[in-house]
C-alpha atoms as a PDB file:
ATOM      1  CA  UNK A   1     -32.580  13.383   5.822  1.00  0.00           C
ATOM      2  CA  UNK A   2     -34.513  10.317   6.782  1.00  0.00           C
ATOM      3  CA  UNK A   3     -36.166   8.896   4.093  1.00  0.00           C
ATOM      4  CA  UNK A   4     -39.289   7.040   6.358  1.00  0.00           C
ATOM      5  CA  UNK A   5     -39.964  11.246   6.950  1.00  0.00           C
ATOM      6  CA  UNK A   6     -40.659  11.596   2.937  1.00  0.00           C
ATOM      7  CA  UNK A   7     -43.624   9.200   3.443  1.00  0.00           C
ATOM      8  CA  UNK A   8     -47.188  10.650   3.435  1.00  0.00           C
ATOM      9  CA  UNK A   9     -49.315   9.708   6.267  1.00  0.00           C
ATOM     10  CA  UNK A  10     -52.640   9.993   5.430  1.00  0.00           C
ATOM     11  CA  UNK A  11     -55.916   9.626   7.569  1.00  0.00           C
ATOM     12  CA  UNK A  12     -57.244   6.219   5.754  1.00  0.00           C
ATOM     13  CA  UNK A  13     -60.279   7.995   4.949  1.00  0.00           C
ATOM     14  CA  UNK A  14     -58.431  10.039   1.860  1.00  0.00           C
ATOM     15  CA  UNK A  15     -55.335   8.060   1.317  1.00  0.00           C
ATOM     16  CA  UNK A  16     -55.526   7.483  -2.739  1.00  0.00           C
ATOM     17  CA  UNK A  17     -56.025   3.536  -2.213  1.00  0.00           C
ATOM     18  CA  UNK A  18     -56.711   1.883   0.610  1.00  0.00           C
ATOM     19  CA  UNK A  19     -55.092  -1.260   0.092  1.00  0.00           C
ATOM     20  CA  UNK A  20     -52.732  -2.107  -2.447  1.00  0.00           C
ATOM     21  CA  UNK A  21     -51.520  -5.642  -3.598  1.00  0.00           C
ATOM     22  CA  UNK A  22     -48.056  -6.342  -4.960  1.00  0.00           C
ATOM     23  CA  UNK A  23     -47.401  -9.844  -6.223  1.00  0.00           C
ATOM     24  CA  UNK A  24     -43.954 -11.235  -6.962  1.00  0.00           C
ATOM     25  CA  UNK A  25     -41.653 -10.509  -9.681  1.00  0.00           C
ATOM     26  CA  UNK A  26     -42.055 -11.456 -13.139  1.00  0.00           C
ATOM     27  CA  UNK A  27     -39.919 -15.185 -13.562  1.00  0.00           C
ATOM     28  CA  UNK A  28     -39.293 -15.517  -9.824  1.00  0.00           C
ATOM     29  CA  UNK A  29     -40.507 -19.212  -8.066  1.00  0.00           C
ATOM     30  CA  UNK A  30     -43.367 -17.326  -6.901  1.00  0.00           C
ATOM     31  CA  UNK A  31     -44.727 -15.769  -9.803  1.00  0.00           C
ATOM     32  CA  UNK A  32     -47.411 -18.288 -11.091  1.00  0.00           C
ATOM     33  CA  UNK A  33     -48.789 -18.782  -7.554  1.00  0.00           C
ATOM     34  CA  UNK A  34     -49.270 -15.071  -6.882  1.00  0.00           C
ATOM     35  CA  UNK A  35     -50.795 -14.061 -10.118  1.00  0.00           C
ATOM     36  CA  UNK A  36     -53.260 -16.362  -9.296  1.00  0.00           C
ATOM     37  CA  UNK A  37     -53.471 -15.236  -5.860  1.00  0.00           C
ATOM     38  CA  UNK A  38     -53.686 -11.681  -7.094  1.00  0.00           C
ATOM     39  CA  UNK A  39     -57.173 -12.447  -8.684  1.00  0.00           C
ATOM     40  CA  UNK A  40     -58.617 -13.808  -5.809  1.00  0.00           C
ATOM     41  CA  UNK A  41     -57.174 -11.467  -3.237  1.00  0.00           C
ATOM     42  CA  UNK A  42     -58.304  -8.507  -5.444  1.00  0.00           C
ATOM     43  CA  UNK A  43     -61.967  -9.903  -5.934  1.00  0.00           C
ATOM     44  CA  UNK A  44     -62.177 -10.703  -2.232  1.00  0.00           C
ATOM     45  CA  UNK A  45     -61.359  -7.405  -1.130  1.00  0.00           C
ATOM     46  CA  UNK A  46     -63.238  -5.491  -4.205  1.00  0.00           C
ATOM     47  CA  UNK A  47     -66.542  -6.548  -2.971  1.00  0.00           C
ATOM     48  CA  UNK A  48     -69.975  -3.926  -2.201  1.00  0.00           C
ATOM     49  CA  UNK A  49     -70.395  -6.026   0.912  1.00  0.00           C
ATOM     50  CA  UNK A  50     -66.696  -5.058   1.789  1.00  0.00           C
ATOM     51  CA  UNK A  51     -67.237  -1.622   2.033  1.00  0.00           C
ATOM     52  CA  UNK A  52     -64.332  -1.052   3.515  1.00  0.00           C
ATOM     53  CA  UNK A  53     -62.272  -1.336   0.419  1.00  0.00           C
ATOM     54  CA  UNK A  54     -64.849  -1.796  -2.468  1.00  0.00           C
ATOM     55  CA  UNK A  55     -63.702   0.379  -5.522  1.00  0.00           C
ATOM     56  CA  UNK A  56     -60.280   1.338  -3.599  1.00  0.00           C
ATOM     57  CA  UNK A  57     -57.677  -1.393  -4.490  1.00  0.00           C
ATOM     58  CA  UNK A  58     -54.527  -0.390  -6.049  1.00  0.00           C
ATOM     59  CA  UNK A  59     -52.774  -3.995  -7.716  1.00  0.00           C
ATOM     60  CA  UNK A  60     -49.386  -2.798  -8.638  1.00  0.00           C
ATOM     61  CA  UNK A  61     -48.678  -5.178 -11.862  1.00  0.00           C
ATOM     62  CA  UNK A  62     -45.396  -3.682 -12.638  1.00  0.00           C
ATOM     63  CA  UNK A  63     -43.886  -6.773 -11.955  1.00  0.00           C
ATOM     64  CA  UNK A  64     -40.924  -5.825 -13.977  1.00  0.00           C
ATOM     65  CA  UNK A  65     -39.596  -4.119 -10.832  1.00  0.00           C
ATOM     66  CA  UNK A  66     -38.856  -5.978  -7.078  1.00  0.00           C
ATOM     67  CA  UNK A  67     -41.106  -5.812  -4.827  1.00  0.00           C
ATOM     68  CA  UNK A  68     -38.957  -3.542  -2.678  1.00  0.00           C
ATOM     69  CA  UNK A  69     -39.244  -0.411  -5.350  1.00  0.00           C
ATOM     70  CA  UNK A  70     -42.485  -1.130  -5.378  1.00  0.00           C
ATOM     71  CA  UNK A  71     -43.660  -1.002  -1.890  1.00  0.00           C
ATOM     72  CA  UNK A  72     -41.438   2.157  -1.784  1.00  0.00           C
ATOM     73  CA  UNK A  73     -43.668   3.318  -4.106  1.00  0.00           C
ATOM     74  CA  UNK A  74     -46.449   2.329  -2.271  1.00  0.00           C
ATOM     75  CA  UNK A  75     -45.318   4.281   0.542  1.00  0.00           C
ATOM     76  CA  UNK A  76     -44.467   7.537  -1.366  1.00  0.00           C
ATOM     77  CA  UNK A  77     -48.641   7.938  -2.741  1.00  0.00           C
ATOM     78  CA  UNK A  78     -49.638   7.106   0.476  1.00  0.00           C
ATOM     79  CA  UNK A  79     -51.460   3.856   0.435  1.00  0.00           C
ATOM     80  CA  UNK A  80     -51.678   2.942   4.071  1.00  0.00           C
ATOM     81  CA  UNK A  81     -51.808  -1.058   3.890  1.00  0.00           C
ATOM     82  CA  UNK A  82     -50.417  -3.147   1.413  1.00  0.00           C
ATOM     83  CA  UNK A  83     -50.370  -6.843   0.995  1.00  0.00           C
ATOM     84  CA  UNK A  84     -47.246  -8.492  -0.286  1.00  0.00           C
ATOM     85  CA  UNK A  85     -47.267 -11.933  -2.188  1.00  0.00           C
ATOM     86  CA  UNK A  86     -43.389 -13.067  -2.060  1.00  0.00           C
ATOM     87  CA  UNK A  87     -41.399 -15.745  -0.990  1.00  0.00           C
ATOM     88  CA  UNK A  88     -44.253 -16.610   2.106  1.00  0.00           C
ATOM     89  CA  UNK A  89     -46.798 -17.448  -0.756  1.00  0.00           C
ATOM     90  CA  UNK A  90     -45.181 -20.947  -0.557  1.00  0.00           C
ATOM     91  CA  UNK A  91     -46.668 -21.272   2.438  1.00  0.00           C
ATOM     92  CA  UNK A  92     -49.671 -20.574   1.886  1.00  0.00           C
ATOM     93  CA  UNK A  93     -49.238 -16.883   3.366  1.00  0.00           C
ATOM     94  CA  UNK A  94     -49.086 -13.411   2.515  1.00  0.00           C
ATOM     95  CA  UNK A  95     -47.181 -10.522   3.979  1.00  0.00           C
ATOM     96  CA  UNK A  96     -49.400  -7.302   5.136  1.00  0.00           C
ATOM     97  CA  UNK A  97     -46.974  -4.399   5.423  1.00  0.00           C
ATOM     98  CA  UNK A  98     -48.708  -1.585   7.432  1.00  0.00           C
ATOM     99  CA  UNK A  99     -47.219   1.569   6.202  1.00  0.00           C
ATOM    100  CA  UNK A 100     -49.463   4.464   8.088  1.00  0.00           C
ATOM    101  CA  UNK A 101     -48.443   5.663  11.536  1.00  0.00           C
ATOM    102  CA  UNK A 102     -51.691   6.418  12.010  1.00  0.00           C
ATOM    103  CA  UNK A 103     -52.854   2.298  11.604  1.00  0.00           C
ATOM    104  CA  UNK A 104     -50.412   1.113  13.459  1.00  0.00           C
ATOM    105  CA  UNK A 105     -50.799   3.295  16.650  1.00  0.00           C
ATOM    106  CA  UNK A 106     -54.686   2.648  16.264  1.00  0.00           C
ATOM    107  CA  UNK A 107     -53.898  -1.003  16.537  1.00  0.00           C
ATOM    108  CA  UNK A 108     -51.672  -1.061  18.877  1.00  0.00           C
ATOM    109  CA  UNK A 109     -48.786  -2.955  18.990  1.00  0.00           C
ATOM    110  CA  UNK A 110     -50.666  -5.936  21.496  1.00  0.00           C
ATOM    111  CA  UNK A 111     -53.239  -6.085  18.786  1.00  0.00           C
ATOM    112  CA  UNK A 112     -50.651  -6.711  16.069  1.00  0.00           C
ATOM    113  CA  UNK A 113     -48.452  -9.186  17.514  1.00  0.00           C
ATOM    114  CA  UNK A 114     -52.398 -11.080  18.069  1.00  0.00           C
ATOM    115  CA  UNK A 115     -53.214 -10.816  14.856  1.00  0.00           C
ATOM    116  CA  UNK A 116     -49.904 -12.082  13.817  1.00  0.00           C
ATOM    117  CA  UNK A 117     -50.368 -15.187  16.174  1.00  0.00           C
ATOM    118  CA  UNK A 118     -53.753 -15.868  14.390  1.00  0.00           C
ATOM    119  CA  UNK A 119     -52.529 -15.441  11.147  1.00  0.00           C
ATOM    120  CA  UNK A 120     -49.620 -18.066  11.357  1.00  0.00           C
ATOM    121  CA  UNK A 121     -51.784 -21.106  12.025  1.00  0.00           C
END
């Protein structure tokens, strides 16, 4: 059995969160920068004038566990995008993992590999 099948894919309108964040692990190089990252991402995003995902943020602070278990985790409740804060964050970057199907064919895989071009300057 495939394990990507055991992943909901909700319709982003019901998914539990919307968005979640996952900074790095506790004691890693990146750990100061992306707690402090997590802050600003999370009131940023957590905004009435960003209705999109106002009240609908899920920061996953277990950051006793790697980020991989938790983006697993991420994917097994169903939260279709998720921002990552690892080793990029020394960069001054962060990694946005699209989990749902659903996103990704909406996009379209032109429209990703733009945004992606954007994103890197």
């Amino acid at each position: 059995l495939h394990i990507e099948e055991n992943f909901p894919d909700f319709p982003f309108e019901i998914a539990p969160f919307r968005i979640a964040i996952i900074p790095a692990k506790a004691g890693s190089k990146e750990d100061q920068k992306s707690q402090a990252m997590v802050g600003y991402l999370a009131n940023l995003l957590d905004q009435k004038e960003n209705h999109l995902f106002y009240d609908d943020i899920l920061v996953d602070d277990r950051t006793n566990l790697t980020i991989g278990s938790r983006l697993i985790d991420c994917k097994l409740i169903g939260v279709p995008l998720v921002i990552v804060l690892g080793k990029c964050i020394h960069e001054e970057k962060v990694e946005i993992v699209i989990v749902s199907k659903t996103i990704r064919d909406l996009l379209g895989k032109d429209k990703l590999e733009c945004h992606s071009r954007e994103t890197a300057h």
